[in-house]
C-alpha atoms as a PDB file:
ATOM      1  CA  UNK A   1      47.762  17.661 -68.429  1.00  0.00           C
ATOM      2  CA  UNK A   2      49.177  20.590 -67.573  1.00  0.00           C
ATOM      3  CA  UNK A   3      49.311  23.188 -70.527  1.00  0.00           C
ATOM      4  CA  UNK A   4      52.227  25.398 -71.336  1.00  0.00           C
ATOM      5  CA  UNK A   5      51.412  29.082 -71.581  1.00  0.00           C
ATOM      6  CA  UNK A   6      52.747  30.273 -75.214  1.00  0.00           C
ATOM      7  CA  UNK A   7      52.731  33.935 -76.650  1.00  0.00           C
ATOM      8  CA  UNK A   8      52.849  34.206 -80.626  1.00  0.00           C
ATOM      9  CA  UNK A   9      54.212  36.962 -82.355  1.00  0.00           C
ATOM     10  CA  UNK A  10      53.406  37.022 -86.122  1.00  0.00           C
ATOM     11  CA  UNK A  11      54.184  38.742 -89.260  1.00  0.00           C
ATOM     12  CA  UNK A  12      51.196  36.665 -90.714  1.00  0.00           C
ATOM     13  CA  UNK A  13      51.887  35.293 -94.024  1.00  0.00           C
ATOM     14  CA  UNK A  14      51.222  31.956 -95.599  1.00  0.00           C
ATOM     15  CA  UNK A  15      53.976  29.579 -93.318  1.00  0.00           C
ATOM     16  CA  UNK A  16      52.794  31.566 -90.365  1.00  0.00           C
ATOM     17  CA  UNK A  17      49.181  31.036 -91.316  1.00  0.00           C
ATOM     18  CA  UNK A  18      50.653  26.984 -91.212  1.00  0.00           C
ATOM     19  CA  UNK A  19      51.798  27.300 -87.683  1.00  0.00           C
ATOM     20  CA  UNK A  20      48.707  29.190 -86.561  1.00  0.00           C
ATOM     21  CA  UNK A  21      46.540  26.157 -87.306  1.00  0.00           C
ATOM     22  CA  UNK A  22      49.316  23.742 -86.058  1.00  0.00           C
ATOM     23  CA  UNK A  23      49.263  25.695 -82.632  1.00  0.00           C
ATOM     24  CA  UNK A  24      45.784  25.971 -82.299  1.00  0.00           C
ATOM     25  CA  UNK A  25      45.178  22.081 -82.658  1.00  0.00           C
ATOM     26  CA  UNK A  26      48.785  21.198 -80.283  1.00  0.00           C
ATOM     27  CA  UNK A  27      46.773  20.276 -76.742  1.00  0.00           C
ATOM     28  CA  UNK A  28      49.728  20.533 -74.985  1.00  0.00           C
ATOM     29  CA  UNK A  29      49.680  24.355 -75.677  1.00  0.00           C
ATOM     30  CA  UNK A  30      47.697  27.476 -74.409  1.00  0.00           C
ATOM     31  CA  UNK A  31      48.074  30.388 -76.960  1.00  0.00           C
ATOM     32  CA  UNK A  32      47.267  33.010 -73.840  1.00  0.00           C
ATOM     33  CA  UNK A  33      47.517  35.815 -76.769  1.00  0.00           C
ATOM     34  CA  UNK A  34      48.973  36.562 -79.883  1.00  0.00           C
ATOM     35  CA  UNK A  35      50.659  39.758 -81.726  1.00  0.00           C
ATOM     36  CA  UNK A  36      51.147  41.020 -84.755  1.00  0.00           C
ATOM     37  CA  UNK A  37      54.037  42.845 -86.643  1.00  0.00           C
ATOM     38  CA  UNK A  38      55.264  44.151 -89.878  1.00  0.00           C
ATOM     39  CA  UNK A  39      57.653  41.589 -91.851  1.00  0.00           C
ATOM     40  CA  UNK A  40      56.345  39.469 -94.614  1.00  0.00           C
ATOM     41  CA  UNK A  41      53.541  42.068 -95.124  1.00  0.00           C
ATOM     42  CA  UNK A  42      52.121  44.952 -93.772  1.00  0.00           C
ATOM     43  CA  UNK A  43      51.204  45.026 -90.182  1.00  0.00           C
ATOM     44  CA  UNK A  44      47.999  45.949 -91.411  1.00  0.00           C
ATOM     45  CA  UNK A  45      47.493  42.644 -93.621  1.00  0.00           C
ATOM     46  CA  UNK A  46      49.082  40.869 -90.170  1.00  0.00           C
ATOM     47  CA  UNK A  47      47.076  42.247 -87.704  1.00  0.00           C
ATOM     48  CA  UNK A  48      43.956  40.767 -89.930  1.00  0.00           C
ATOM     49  CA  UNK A  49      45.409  37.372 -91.422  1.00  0.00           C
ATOM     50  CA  UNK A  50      46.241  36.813 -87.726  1.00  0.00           C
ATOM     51  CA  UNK A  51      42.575  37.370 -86.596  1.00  0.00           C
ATOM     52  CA  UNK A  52      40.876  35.727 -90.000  1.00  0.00           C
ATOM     53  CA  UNK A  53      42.884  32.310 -89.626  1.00  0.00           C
ATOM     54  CA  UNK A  54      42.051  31.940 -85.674  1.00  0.00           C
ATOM     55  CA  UNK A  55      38.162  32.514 -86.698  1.00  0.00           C
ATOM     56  CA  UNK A  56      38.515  30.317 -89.648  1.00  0.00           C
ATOM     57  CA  UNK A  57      39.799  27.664 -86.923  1.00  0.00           C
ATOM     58  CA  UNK A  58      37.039  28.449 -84.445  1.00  0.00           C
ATOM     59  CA  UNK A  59      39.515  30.547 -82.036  1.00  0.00           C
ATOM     60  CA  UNK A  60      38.215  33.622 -81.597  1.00  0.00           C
ATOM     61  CA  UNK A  61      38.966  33.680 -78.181  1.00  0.00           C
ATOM     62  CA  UNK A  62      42.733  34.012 -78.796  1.00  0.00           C
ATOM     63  CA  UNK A  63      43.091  37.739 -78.457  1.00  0.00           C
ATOM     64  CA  UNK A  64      45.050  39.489 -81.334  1.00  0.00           C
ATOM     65  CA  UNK A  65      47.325  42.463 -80.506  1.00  0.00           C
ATOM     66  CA  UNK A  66      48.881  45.149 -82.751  1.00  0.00           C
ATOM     67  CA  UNK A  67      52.551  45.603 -82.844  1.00  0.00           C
ATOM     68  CA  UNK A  68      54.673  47.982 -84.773  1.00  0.00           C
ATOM     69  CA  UNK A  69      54.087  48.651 -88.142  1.00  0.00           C
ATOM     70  CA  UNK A  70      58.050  49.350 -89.152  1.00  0.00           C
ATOM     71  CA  UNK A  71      61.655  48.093 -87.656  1.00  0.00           C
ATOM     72  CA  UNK A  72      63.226  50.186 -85.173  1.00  0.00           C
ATOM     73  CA  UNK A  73      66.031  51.815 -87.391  1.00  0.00           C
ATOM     74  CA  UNK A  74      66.120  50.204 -90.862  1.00  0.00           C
ATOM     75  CA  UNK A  75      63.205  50.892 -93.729  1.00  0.00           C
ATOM     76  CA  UNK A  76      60.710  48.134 -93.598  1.00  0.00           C
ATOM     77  CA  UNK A  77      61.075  45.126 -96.617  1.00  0.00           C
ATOM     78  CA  UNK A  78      58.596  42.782 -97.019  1.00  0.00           C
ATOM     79  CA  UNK A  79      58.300  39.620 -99.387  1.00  0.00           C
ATOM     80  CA  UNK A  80      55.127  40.300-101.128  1.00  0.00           C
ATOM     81  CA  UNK A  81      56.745  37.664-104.420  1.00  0.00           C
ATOM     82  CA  UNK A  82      56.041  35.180-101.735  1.00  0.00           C
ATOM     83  CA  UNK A  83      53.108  35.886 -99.712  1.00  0.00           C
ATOM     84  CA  UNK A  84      51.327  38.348-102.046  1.00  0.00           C
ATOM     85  CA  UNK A  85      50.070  41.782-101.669  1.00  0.00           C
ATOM     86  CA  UNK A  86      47.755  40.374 -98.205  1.00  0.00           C
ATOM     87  CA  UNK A  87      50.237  38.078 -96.874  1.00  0.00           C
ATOM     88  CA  UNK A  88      48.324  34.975 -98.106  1.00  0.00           C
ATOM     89  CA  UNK A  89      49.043  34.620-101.005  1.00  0.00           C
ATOM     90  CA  UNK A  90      45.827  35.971-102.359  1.00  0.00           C
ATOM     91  CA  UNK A  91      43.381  33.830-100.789  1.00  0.00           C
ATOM     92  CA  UNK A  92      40.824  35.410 -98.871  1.00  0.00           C
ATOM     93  CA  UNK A  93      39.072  34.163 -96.201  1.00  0.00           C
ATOM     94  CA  UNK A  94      36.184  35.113 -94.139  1.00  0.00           C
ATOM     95  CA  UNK A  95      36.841  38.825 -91.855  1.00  0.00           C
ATOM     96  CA  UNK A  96      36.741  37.962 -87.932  1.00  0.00           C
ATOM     97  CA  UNK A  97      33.819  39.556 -86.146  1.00  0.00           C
ATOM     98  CA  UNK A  98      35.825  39.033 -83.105  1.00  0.00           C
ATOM     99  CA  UNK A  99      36.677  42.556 -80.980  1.00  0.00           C
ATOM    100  CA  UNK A 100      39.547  44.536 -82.505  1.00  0.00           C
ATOM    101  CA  UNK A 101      42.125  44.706 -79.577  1.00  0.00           C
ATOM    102  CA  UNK A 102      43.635  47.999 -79.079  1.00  0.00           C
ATOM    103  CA  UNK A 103      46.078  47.625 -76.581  1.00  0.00           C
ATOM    104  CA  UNK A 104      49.930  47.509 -78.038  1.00  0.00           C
ATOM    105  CA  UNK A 105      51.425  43.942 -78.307  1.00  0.00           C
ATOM    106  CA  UNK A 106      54.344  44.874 -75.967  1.00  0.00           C
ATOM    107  CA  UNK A 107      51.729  46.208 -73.431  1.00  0.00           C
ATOM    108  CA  UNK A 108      49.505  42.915 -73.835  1.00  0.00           C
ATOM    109  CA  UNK A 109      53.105  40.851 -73.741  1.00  0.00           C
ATOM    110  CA  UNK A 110      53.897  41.814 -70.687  1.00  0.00           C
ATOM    111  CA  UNK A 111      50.702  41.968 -68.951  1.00  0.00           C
ATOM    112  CA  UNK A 112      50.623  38.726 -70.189  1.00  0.00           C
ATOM    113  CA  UNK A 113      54.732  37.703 -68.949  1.00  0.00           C
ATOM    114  CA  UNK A 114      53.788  38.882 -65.166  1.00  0.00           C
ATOM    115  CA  UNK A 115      50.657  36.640 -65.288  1.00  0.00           C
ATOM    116  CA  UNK A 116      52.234  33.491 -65.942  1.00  0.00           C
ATOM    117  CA  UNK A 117      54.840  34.831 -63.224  1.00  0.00           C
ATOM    118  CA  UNK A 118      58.033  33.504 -65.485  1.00  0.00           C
ATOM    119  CA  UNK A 119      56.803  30.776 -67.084  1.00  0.00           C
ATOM    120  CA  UNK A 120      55.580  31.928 -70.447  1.00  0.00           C
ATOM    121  CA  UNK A 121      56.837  30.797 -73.635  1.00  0.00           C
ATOM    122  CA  UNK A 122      57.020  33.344 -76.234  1.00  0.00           C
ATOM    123  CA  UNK A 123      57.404  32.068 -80.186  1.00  0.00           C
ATOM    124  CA  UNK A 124      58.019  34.754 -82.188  1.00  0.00           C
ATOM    125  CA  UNK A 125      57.951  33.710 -86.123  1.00  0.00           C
ATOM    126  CA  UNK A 126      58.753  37.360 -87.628  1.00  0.00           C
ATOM    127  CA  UNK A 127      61.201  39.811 -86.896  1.00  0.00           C
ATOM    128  CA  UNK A 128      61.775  40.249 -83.502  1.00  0.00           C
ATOM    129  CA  UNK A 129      60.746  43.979 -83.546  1.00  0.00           C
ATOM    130  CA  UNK A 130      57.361  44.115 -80.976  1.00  0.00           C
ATOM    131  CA  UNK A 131      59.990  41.681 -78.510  1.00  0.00           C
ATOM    132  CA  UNK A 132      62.650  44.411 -78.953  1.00  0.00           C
ATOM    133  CA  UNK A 133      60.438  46.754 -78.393  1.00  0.00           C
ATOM    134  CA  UNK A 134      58.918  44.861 -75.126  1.00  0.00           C
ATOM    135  CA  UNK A 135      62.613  44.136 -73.385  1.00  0.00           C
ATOM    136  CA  UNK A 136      63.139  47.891 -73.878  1.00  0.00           C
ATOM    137  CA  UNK A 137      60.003  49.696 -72.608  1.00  0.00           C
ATOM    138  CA  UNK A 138      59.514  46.498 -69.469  1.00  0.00           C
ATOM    139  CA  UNK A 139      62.817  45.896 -69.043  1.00  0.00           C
ATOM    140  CA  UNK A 140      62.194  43.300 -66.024  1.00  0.00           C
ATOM    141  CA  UNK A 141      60.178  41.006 -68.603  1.00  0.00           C
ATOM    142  CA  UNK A 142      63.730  39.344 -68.741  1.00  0.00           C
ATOM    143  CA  UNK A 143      62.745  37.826 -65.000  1.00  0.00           C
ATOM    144  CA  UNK A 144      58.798  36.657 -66.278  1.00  0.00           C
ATOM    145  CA  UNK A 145      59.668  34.859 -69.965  1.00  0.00           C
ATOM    146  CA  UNK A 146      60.842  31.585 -69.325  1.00  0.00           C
ATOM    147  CA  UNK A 147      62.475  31.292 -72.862  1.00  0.00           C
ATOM    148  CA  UNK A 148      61.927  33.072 -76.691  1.00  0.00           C
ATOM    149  CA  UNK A 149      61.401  30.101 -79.367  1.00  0.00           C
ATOM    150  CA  UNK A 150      62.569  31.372 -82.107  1.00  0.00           C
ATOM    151  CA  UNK A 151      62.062  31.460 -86.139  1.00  0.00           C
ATOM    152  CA  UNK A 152      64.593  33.185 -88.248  1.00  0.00           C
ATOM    153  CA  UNK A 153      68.428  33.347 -88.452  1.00  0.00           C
ATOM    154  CA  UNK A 154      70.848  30.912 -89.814  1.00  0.00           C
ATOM    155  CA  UNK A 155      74.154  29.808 -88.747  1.00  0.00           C
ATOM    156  CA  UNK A 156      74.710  28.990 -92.217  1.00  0.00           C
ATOM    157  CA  UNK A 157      73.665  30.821 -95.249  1.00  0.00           C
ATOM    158  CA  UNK A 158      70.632  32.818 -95.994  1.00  0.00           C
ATOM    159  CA  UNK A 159      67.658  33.391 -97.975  1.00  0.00           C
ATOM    160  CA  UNK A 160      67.646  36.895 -98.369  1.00  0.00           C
ATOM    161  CA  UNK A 161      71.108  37.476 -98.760  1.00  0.00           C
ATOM    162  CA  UNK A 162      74.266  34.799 -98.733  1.00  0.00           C
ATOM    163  CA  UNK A 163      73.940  34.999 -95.069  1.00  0.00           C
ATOM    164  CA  UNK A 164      71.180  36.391 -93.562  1.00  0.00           C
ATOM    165  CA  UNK A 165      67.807  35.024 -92.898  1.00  0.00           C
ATOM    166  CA  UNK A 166      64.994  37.089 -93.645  1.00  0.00           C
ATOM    167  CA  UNK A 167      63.167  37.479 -90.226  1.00  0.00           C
ATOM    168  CA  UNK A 168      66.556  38.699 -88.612  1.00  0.00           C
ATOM    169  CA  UNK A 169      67.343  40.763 -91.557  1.00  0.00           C
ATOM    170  CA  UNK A 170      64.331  43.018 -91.733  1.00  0.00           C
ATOM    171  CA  UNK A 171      64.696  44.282 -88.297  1.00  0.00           C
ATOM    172  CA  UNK A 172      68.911  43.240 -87.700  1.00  0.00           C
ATOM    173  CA  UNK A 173      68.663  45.638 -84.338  1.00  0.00           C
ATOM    174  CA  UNK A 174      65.897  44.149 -82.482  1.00  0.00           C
ATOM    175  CA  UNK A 175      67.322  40.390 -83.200  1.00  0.00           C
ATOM    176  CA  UNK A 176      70.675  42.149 -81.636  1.00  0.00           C
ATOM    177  CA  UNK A 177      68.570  43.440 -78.626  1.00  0.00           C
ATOM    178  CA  UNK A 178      66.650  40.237 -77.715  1.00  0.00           C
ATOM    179  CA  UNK A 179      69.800  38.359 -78.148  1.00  0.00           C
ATOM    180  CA  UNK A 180      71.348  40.946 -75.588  1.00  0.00           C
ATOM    181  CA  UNK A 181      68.665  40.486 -73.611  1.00  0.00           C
ATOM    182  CA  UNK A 182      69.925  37.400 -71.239  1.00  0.00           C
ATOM    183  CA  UNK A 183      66.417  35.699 -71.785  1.00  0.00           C
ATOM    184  CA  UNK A 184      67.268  31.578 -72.905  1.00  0.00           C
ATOM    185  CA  UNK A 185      66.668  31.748 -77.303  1.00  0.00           C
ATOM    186  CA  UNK A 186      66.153  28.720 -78.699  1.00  0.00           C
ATOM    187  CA  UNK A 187      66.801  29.709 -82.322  1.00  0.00           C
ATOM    188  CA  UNK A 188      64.942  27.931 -85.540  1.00  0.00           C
ATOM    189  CA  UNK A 189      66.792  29.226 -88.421  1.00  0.00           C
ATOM    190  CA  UNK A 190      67.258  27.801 -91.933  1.00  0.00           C
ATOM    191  CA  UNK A 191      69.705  25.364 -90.707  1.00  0.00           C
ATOM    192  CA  UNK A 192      66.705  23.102 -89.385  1.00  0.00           C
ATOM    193  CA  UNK A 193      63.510  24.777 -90.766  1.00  0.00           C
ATOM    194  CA  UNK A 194      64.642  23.814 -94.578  1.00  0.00           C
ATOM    195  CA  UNK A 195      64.531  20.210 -93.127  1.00  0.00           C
ATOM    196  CA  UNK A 196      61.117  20.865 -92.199  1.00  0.00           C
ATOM    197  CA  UNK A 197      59.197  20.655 -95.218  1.00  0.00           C
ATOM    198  CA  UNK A 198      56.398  18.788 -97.235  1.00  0.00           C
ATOM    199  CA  UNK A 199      56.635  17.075-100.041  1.00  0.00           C
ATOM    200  CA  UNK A 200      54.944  16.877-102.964  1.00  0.00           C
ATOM    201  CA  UNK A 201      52.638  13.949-102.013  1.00  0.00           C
ATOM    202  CA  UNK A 202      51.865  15.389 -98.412  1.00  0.00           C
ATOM    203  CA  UNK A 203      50.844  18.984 -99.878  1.00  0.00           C
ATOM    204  CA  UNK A 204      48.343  17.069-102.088  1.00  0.00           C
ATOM    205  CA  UNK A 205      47.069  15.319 -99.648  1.00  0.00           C
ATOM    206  CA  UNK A 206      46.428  18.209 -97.509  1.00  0.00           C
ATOM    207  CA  UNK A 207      44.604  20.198-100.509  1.00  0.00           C
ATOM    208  CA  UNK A 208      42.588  17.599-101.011  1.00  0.00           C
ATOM    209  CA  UNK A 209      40.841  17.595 -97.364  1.00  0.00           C
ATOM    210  CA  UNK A 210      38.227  19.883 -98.783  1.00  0.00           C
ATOM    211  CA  UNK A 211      38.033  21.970 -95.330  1.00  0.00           C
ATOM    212  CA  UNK A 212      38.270  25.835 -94.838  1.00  0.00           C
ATOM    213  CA  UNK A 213      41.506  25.655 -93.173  1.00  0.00           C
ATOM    214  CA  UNK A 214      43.365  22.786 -96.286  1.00  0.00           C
ATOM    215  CA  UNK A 215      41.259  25.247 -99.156  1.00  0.00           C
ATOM    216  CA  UNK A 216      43.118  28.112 -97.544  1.00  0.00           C
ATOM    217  CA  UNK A 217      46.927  25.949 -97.751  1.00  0.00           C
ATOM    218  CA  UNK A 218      45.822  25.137-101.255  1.00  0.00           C
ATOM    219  CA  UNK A 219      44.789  28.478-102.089  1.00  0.00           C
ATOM    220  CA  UNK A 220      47.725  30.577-100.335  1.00  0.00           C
ATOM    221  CA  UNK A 221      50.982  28.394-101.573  1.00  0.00           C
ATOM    222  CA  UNK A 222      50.794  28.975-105.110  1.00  0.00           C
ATOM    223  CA  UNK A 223      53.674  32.137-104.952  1.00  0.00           C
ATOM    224  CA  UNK A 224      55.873  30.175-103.072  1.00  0.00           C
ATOM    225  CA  UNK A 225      55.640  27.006-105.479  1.00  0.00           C
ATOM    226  CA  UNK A 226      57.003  29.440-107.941  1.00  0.00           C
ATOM    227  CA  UNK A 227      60.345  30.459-105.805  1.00  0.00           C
ATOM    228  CA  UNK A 228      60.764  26.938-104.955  1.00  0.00           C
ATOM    229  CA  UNK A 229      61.030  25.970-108.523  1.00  0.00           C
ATOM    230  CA  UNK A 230      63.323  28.677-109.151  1.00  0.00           C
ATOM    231  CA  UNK A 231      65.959  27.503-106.543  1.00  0.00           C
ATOM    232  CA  UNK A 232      65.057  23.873-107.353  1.00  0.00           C
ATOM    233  CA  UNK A 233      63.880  23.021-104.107  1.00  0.00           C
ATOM    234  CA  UNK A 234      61.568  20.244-103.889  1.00  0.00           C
ATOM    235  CA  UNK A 235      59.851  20.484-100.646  1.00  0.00           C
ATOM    236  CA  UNK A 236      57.489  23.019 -99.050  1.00  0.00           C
ATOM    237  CA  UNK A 237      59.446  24.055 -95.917  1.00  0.00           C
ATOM    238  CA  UNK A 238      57.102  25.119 -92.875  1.00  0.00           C
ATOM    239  CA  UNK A 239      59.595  27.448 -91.300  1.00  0.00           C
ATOM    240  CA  UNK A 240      57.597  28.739 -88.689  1.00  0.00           C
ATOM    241  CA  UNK A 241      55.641  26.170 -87.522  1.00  0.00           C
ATOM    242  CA  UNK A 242      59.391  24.767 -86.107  1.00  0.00           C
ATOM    243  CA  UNK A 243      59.498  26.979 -82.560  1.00  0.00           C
ATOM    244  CA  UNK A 244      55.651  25.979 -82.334  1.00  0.00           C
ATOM    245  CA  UNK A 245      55.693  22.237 -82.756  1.00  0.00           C
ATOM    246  CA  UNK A 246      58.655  22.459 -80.547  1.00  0.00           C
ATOM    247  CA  UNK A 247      57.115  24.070 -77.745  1.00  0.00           C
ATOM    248  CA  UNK A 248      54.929  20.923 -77.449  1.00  0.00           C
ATOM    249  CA  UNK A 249      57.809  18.630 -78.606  1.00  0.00           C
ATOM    250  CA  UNK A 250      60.609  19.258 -77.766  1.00  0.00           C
ATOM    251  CA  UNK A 251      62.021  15.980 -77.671  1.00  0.00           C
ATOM    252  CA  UNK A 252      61.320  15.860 -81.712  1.00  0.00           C
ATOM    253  CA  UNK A 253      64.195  18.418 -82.234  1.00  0.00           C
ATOM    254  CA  UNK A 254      68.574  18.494 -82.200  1.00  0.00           C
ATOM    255  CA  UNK A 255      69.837  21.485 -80.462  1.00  0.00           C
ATOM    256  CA  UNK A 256      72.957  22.610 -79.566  1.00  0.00           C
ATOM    257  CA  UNK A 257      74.188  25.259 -76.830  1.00  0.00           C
ATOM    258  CA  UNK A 258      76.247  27.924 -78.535  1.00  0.00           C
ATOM    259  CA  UNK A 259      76.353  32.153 -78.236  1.00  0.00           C
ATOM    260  CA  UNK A 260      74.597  34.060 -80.939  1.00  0.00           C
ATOM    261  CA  UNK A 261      75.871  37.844 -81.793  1.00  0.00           C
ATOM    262  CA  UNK A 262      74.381  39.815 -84.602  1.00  0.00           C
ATOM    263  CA  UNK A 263      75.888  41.969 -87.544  1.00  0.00           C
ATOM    264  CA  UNK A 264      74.242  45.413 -87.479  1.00  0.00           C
ATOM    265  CA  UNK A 265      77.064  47.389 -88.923  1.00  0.00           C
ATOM    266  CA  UNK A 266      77.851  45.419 -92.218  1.00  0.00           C
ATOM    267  CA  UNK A 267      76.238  45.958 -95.598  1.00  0.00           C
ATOM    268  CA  UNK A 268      76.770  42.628 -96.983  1.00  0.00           C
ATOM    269  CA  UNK A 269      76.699  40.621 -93.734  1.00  0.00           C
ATOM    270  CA  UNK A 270      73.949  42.939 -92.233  1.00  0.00           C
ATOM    271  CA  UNK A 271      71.581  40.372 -90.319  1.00  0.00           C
ATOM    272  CA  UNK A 272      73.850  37.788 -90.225  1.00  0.00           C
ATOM    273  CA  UNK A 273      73.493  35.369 -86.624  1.00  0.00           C
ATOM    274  CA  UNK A 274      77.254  34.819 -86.023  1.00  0.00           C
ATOM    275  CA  UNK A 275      77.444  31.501 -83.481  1.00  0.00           C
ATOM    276  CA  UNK A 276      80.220  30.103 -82.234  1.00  0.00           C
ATOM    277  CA  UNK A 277      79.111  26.273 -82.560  1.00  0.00           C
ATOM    278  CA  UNK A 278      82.200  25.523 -85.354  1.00  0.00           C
ATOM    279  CA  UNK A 279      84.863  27.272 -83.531  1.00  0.00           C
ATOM    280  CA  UNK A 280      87.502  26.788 -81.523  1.00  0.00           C
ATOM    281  CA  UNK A 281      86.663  30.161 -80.360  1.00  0.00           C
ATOM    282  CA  UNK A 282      83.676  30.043 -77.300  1.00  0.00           C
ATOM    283  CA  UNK A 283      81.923  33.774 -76.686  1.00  0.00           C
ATOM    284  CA  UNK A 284      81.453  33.874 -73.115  1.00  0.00           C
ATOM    285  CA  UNK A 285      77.887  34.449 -73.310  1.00  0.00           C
ATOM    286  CA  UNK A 286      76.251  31.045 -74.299  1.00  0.00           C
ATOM    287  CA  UNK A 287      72.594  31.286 -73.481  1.00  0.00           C
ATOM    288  CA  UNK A 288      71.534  30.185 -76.383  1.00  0.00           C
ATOM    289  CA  UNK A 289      70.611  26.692 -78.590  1.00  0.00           C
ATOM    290  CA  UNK A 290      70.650  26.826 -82.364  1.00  0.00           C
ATOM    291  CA  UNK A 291      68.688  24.092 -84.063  1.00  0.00           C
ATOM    292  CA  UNK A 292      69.773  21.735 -86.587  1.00  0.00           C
ATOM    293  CA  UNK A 293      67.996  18.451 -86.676  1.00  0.00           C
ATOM    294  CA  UNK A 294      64.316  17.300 -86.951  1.00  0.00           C
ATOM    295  CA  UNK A 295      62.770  13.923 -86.911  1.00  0.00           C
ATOM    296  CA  UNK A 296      60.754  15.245 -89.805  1.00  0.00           C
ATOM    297  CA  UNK A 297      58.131  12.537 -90.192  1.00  0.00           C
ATOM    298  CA  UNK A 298      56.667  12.820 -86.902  1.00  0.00           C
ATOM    299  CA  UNK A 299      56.137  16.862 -87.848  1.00  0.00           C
ATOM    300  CA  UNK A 300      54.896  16.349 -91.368  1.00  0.00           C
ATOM    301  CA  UNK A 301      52.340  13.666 -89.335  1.00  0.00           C
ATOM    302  CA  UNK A 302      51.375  16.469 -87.304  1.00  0.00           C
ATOM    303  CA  UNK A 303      50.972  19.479 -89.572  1.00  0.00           C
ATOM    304  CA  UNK A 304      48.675  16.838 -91.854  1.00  0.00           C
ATOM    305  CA  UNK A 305      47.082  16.077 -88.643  1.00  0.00           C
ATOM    306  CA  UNK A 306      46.514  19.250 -87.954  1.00  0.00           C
ATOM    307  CA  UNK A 307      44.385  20.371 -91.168  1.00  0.00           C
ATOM    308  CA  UNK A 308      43.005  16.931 -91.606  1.00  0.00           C
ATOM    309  CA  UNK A 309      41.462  17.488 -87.786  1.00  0.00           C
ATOM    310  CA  UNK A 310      39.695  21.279 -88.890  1.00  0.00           C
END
């Protein structure tokens, strides 16, 4: 079987952690490198959840990069009510002894990009900053990334503000330059990754598997339970581990071709991902898919899969 090549760029925190472990047991992917980048919590705590999770899964192989440690115009906000002052929640797991990389992620990205001579997927589940940043400083990456899988935006609503996302919303100008950029975005926003979620019965099952990798789920979700039973949500959405499982199945997902344009200027539609997909009105550039359908017992299977396998 031939293995598709897969960059992952991270703001690690606890739904990242999720699709870190998913990726990492998906055969049908190689993870030829991830990056790290501020978002849910410092880049410091991402640059080391990143590296801690792939040594708690037995990857340290997968090389770890850091990115940028702050958007590229706005002040950074992260979402330490949900992922806690390290990003997991407050569990801690064992430091990697693997060798601290040193090279920048956007460096390492496109190194990377040229390899794989235009066939690299890259699955960004943070903002889109160390991408921006990429397009802008290699500007012919555009011709060596085959497409960007996505999380963050929403073509409907928000979950930082009425309608924004929070991935696209901490950094609203690199989501407007990497949807600029001409590269194909397949976009996971809230419209499909709220669909993606565990329920009550499948997050105890997972706590109970009694491995690292489950204790560290158990350990790590306890903020977000919280939030969840504020907005009476019953289900433990895996956001980013959406563009992941897709990467390997993409057959498991409803997309639907449409042209994405972002709100930089507003103040109370700043971030917002404005599509055209329920409009008369077609922009003229379309390069894009917005997701809004799972079949979300064949990815609950997997993530359980997943941790029940470590």
């Amino acid at each position: 079987m031939k293995k598709i090549p897969v960059w992952i760029d991270t703001d690690t925190g606890v739904d990242d952690a999720v699709a870190l472990v998913t990726a990492t047991h998906l055969e049908e992917l190689n993870i030829v490198g991830v990056s790290a980048v501020s978002g849910n919590t410092s880049l410091e705590n991402a640059f080391r959840n990143a590296r801690d999770v792939l040594a708690l899964v037995g990857r340290k192989d997968i090389k770890v990069y850091p990115g940028s440690d702050r958007p590229l115009v706005v002040p950074l906000r992260t979402a330490a009510h949900v992922h806690g002052q390290n990003g997991l929640g407050g569990a801690e797991i064992p430091l990697s002894d693997a060798p601290l990389e040193t090279m920048k992620a956007w460096d390492a990205l496109y190194e990377a990009a040229k390899e794989y001579k235009g066939e690299l997927v890259v699955c960004p589940i943070g903002p889109l900053t160390n991408i921006a940043i990429t397009i802008a400083k290699h500007p012919d990456i555009v011709d060596y990334i085959k497409e960007i899988n996505m999380m963050g935006g929403a073509a409907d609503g928000g979950n930082i503000t009425p309608c924004a996302e929070f991935n696209v919303y901490v950094d609203p100008h690199a989501a407007e330059n990497v949807f600029k950029s001409g590269i194909p975005v397949n976009m996971f926003g809230l419209d499909v990754t709220l669909k993606a979620y565990l329920d009550d019965d499948d997050i105890a099952e997972i706590s109970s598997y009694g491995n690292p990798v489950s204790d560290l789920f158990r350990d790590s979700n306890h903020l977000i339970y919280e939030v969840r039973e504020r907005l009476h949500f019953s289900g433990l959405a895996e956001h980013d581990s959406c563009p992941i499982v897709y990467t390997a199945h993409p057959d498991w997902f409803e997309g639907h071709k449409c042209g994405i344009f972002l709100e930089t200027q507003g103040t109370i539609t700043l971030g917002k991902t404005v599509t055209d997909l329920w409009t008369d009105f077609k922009y003229k550039d379309r390069h894009c898919q917005v997701f809004l359908d799972l079949q979300r017992d064949k990815f609950m299977n997997l993530i359980k899969e997943a941790y029940r396998s470590h």
